[in-house]
Protein backbone atom coordinates (compact mmCIF):
# COMPACT_ATOMS: atom_id res chain seq x y z
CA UNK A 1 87.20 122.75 138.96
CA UNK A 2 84.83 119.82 138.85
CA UNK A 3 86.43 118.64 135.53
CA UNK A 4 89.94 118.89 136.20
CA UNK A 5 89.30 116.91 139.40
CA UNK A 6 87.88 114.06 137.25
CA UNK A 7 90.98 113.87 134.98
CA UNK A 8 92.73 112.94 136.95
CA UNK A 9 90.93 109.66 138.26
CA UNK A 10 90.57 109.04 134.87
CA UNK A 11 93.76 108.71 133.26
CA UNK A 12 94.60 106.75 136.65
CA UNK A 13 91.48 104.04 135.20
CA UNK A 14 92.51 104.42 131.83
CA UNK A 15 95.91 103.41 132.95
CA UNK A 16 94.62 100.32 135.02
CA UNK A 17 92.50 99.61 131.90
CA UNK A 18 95.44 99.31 129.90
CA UNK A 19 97.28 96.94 131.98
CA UNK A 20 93.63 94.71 131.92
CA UNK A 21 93.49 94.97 128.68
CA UNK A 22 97.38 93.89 127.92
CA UNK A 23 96.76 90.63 130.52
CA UNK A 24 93.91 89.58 128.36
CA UNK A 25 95.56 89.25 125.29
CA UNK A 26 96.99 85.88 124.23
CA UNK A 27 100.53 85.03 125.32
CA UNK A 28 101.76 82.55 122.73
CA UNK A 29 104.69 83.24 120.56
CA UNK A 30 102.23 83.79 117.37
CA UNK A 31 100.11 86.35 119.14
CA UNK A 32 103.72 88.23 120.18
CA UNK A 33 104.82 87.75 116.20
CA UNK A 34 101.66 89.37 114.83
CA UNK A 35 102.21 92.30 117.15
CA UNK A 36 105.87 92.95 116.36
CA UNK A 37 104.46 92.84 112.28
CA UNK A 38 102.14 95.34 113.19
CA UNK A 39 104.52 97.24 115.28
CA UNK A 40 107.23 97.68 112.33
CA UNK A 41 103.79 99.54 111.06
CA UNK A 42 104.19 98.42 107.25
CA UNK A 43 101.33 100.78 105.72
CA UNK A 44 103.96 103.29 106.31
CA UNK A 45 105.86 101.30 104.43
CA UNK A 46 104.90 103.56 101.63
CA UNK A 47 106.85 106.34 102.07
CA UNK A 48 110.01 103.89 101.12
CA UNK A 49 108.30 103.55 97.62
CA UNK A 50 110.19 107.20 97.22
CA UNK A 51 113.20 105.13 96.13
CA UNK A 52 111.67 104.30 93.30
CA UNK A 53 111.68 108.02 91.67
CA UNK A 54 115.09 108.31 90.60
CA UNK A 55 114.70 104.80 88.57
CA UNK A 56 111.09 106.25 87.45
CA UNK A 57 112.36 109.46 85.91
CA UNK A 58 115.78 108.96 84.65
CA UNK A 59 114.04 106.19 82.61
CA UNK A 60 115.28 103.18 83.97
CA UNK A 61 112.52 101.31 84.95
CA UNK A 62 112.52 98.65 82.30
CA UNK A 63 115.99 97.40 82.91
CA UNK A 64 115.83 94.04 85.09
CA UNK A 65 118.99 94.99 86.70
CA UNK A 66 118.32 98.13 87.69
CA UNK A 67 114.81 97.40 88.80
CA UNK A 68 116.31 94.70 91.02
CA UNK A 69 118.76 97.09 92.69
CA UNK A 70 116.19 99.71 93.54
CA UNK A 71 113.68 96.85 94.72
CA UNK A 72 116.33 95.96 97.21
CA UNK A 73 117.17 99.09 98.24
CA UNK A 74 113.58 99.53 98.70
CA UNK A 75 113.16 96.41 101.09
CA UNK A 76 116.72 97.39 102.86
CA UNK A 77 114.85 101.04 103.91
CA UNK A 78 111.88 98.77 105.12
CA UNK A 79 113.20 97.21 107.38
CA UNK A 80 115.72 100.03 108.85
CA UNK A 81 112.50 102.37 109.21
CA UNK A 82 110.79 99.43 110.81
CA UNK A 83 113.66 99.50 113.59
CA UNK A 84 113.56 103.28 114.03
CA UNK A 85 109.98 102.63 114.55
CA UNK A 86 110.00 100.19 117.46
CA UNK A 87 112.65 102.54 119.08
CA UNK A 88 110.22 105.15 118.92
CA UNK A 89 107.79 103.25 120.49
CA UNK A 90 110.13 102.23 123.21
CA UNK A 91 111.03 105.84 124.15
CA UNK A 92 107.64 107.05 123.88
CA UNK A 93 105.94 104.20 125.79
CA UNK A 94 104.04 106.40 128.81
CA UNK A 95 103.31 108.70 126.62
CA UNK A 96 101.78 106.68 124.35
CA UNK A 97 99.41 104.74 126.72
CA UNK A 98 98.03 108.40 127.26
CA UNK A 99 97.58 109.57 123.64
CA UNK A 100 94.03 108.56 122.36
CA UNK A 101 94.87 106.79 119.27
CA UNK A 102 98.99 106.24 120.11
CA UNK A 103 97.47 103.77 123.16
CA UNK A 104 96.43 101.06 120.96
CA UNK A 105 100.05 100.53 119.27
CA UNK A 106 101.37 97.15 120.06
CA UNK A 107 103.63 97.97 123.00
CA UNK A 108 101.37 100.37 124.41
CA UNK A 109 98.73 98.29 124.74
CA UNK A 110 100.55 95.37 125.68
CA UNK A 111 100.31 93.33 123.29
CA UNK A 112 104.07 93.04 122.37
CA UNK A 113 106.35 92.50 125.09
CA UNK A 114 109.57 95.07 125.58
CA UNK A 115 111.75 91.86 124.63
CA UNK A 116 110.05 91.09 121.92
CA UNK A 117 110.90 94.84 120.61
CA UNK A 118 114.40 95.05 121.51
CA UNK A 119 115.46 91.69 119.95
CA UNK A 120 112.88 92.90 116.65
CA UNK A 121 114.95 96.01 116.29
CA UNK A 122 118.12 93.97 116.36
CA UNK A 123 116.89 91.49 113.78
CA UNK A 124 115.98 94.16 111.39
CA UNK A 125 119.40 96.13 110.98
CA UNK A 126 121.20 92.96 111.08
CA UNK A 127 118.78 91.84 107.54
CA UNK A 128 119.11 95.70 106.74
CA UNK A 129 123.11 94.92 106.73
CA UNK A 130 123.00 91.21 105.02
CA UNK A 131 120.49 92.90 102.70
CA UNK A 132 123.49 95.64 101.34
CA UNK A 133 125.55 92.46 101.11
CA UNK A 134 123.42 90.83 98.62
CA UNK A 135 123.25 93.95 96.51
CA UNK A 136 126.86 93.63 95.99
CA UNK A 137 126.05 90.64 93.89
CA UNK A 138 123.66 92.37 91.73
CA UNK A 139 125.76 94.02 88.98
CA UNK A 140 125.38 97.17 87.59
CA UNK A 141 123.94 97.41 84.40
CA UNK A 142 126.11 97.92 81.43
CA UNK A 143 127.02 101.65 81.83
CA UNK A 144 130.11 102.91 84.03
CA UNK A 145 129.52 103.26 88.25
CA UNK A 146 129.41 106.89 88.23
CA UNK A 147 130.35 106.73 91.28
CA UNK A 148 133.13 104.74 91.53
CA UNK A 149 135.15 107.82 92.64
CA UNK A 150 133.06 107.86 95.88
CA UNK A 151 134.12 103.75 96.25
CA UNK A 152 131.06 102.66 94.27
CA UNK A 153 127.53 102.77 94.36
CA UNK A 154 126.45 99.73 96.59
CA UNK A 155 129.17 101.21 99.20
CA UNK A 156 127.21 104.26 98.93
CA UNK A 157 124.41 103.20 99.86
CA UNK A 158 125.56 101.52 102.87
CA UNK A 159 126.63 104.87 104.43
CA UNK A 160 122.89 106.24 103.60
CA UNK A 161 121.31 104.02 105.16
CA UNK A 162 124.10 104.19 108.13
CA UNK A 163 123.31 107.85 107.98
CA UNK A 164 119.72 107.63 108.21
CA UNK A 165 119.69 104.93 110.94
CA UNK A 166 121.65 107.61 112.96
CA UNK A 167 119.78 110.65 112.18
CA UNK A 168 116.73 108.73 113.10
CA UNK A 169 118.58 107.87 116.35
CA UNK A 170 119.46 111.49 117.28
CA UNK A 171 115.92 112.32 115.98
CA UNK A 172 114.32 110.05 118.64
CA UNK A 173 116.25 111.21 121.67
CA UNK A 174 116.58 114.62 121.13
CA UNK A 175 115.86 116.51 117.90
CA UNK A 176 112.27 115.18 117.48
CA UNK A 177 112.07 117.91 121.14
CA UNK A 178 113.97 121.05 118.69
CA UNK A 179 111.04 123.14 116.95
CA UNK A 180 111.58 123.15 113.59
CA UNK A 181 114.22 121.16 113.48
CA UNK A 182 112.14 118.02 114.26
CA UNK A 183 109.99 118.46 110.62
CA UNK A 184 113.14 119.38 108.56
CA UNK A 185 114.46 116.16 110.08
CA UNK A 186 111.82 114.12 108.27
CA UNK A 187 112.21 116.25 105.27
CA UNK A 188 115.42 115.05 105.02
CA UNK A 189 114.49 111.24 105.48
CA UNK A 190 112.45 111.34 102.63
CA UNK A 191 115.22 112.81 100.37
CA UNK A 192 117.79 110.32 101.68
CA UNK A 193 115.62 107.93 100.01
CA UNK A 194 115.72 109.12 96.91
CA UNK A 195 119.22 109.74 97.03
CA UNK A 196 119.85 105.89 98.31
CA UNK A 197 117.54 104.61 95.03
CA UNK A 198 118.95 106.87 92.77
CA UNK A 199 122.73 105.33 93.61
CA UNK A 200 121.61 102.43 93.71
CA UNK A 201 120.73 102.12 90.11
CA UNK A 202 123.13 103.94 90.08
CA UNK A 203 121.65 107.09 88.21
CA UNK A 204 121.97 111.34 88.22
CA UNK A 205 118.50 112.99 88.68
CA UNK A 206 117.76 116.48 88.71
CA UNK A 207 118.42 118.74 92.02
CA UNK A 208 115.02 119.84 91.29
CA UNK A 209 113.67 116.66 92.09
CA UNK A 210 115.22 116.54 95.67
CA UNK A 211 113.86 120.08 96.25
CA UNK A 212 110.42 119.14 95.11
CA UNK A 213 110.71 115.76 97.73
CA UNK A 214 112.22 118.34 100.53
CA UNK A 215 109.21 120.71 99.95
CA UNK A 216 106.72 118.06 99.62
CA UNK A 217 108.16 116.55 103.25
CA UNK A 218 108.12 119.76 104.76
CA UNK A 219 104.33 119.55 104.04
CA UNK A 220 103.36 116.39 105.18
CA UNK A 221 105.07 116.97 108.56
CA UNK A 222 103.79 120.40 109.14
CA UNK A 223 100.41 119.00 108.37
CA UNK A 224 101.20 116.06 110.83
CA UNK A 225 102.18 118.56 113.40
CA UNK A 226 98.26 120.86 112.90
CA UNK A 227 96.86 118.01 113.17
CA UNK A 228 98.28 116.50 116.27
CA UNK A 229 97.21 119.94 117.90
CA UNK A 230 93.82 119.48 116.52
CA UNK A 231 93.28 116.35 118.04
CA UNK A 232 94.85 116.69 121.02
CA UNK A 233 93.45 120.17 122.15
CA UNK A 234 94.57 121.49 125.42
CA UNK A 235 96.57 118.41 126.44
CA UNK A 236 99.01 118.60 123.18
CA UNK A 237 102.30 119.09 125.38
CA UNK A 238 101.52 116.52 127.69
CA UNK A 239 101.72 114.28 125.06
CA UNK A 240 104.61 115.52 122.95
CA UNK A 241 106.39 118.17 124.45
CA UNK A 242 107.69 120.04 121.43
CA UNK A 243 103.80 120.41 120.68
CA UNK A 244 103.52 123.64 122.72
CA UNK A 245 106.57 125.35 120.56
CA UNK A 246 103.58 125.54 118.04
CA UNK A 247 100.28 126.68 117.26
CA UNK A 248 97.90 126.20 114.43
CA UNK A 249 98.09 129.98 112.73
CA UNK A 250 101.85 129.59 112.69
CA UNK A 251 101.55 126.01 111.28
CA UNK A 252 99.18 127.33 108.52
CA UNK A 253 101.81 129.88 107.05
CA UNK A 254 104.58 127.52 107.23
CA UNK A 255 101.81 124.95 105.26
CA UNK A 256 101.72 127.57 102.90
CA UNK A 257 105.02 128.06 102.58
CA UNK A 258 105.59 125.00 101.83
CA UNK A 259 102.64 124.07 99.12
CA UNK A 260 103.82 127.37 97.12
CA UNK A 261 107.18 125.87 96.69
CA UNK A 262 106.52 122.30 96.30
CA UNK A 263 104.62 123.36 92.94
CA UNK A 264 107.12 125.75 91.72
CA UNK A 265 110.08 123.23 92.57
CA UNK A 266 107.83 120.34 90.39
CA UNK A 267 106.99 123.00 87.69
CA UNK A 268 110.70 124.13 86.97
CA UNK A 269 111.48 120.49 86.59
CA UNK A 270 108.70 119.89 84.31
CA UNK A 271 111.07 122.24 82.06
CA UNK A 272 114.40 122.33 83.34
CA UNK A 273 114.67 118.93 84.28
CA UNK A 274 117.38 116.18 83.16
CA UNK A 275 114.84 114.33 81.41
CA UNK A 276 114.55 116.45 78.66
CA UNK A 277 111.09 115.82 77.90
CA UNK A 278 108.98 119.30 78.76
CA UNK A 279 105.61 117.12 78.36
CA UNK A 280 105.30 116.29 81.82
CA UNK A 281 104.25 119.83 82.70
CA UNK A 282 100.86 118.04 81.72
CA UNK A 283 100.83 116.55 85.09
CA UNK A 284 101.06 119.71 87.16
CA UNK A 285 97.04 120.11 87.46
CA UNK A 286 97.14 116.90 89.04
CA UNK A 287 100.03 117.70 91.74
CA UNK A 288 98.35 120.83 91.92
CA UNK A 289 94.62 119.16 92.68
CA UNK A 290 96.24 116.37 95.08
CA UNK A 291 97.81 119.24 97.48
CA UNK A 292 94.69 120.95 97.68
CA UNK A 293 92.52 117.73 98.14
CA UNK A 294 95.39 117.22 101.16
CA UNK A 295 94.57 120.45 102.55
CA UNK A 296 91.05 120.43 102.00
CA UNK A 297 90.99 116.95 103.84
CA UNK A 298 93.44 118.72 106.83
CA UNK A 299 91.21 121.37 107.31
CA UNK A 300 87.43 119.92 106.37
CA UNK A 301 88.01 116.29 107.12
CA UNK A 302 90.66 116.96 110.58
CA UNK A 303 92.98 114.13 108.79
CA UNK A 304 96.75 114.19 108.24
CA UNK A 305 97.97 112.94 111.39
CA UNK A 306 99.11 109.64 109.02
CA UNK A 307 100.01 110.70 105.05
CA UNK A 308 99.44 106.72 104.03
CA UNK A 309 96.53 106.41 105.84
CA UNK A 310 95.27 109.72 103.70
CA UNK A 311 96.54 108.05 100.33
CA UNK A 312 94.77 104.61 101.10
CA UNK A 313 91.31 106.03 102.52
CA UNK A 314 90.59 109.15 100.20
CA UNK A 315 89.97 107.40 97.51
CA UNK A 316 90.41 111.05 95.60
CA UNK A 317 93.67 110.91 96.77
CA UNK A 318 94.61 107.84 95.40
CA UNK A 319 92.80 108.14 92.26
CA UNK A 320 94.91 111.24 91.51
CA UNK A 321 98.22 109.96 92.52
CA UNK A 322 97.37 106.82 90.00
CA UNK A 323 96.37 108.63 87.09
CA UNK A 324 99.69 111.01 87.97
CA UNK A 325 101.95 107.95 87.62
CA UNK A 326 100.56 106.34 84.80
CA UNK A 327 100.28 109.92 82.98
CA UNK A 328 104.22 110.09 83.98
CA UNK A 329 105.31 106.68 82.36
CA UNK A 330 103.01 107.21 79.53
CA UNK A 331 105.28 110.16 78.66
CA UNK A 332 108.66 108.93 79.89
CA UNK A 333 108.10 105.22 78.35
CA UNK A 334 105.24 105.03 75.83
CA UNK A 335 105.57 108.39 74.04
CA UNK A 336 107.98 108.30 71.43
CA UNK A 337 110.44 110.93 72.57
């Protein structure tokens, strides 16, 4: 009884702490710049690099044009995730100043004014727009649109990243509070990207591809999900509702679930894939040893709450997703076919 009678004073004193600690940071435009950078969170950044795959393995890398198109498409996904991010922030503002790591995001703390947000947000899907504009004056390379039936590629990707911008939406509101369907809707983020590079280029990549990103995603967020519950013990609804539709044995089968497939998904397209070239099923011991360094770092190490921050810290992690891609265009590019 003692201890719950002391909670309660203290969130009151962490809450007055907060508002201390957001009066004593600087008030200049610069200071409220740096903030809204950090807000946009660009580490995360990383999970746009996705776009890049369907370039990667349909062996298009090496063409300027191409390259170009998917870079763009790449920096257009930047900053739309960057906008979905201050809205989440916005929405989740009390909530965050409660959360032991969440407090410390810009807006939480303070240090970036609602204003500041709100016109940031606005700034970045109007560049995300003028952004699809200039990719209309990139050409395609020599070969046909393929989908010119669909009103072209660049239009195309417009109506992704419309799409995604409003799933996103939705997601923050109200599906991010739907069990299940709150993880499958980051699944599907992740494979919108690869769809967006991919038309981009524009190229055709293998539906076992998408299925091995879907999988993959499904992973990541389940993993995010364990670990929030980790971390957050007893107090895990109070701090994201759809938290108590969960628990960690559940979580763990649904992790397996989803490991099994990602590696049989990657290992049929090591052999039935478009690319016609059966010698990347050399890289499967390393897709296989990077999920179970994720897991053994989930379980062990109590990480996964942030899949970048994983990737740039472990530096097991990283060393096996660089010797994965260079193994990859070794094969694809190098190798004579």
């Amino acid at each position: 009884m003692e201890e719950k009678t002391l909670t309660q004073p203290d969130q009151q004193a962490d809450q007055g702490a907060n508002v201390q600690q957001a009066t004593a940071y600087p008030s200049h435009p610069g200071a409220y710049l740096l903030a809204l950078i950090q807000a946009m969170r660009p580490r995360q950044w990383t999970k746009n690099c996705a776009v890049f795959i369907g370039l990667v393995f349909a062996q298009r890398l090496l063409e300027p044009l191409a390259l170009g198109r998917a870079a763009l498409a790449f920096i257009i996904f930047c900053l739309a995730s960057s906008s979905i991010y201050l809205l989440n922030d916005l929405l989740d503002l009390e909530r965050d100043r409660q959360h032991p790591v969440k407090r410390l995001r810009p807006l939480a703390s303070g240090r970036l004014p609602i204003p500041w947000a709100i016109t940031g947000m606005g700034v970045l899907v109007l560049l995300s727009a003028s952004l699809i504009l200039l990719l209309y004056a990139i050409p395609l390379q020599q070969t046909p649109d393929i989908f010119a039936k669909w009103g072209g590629a660049t239009l195309l990707v417009a109506l992704i990243i419309a799409a995604y911008l409003l799933m996103m939406v939705l997601y923050s509101t109200r599906l991010k509070h739907v069990v299940l369907i709150d993880v499958f809707i980051i699944a599907l983020g992740f494979v919108m990207r690869i769809v967006a590079g991919a038309v981009a280029v524009p190229v055709s990549i293998s539906p076992w591809l998408y299925l091995v990103t879907c999988f993959l995603s499904l992973f990541l967020a389940l993993c995010k999900r364990r670990h929030e519950l980790v971390l957050l013990q007893g107090s895990a609804s109070s701090h994201r509702q759809i938290l108590k539709e969960y628990n960690i044995p559940m979580l763990d089968q649904m992790i397996t679930v989803a490991v099994t497939a990602t590696l049989i998904a990657y290992s049929l397209y090591t052999i039935q894939g478009q690319t016609g070239n059966h010698r990347l099923f050399v890289t499967i011991p390393f897709v296989l040893y990077g999920m179970f360094r994720y897991l053994y770092l989930v379980h062990m190490r109590m990480s996964g709450g942030s899949p970048e921050e994983v990737l740039l810290r472990d530096r097991y992690m990283l060393g096996t997703v660089l010797l994965c891609t260079i193994l990859v265009v070794t094969i694809l590019y190098i190798l004579p076919q």
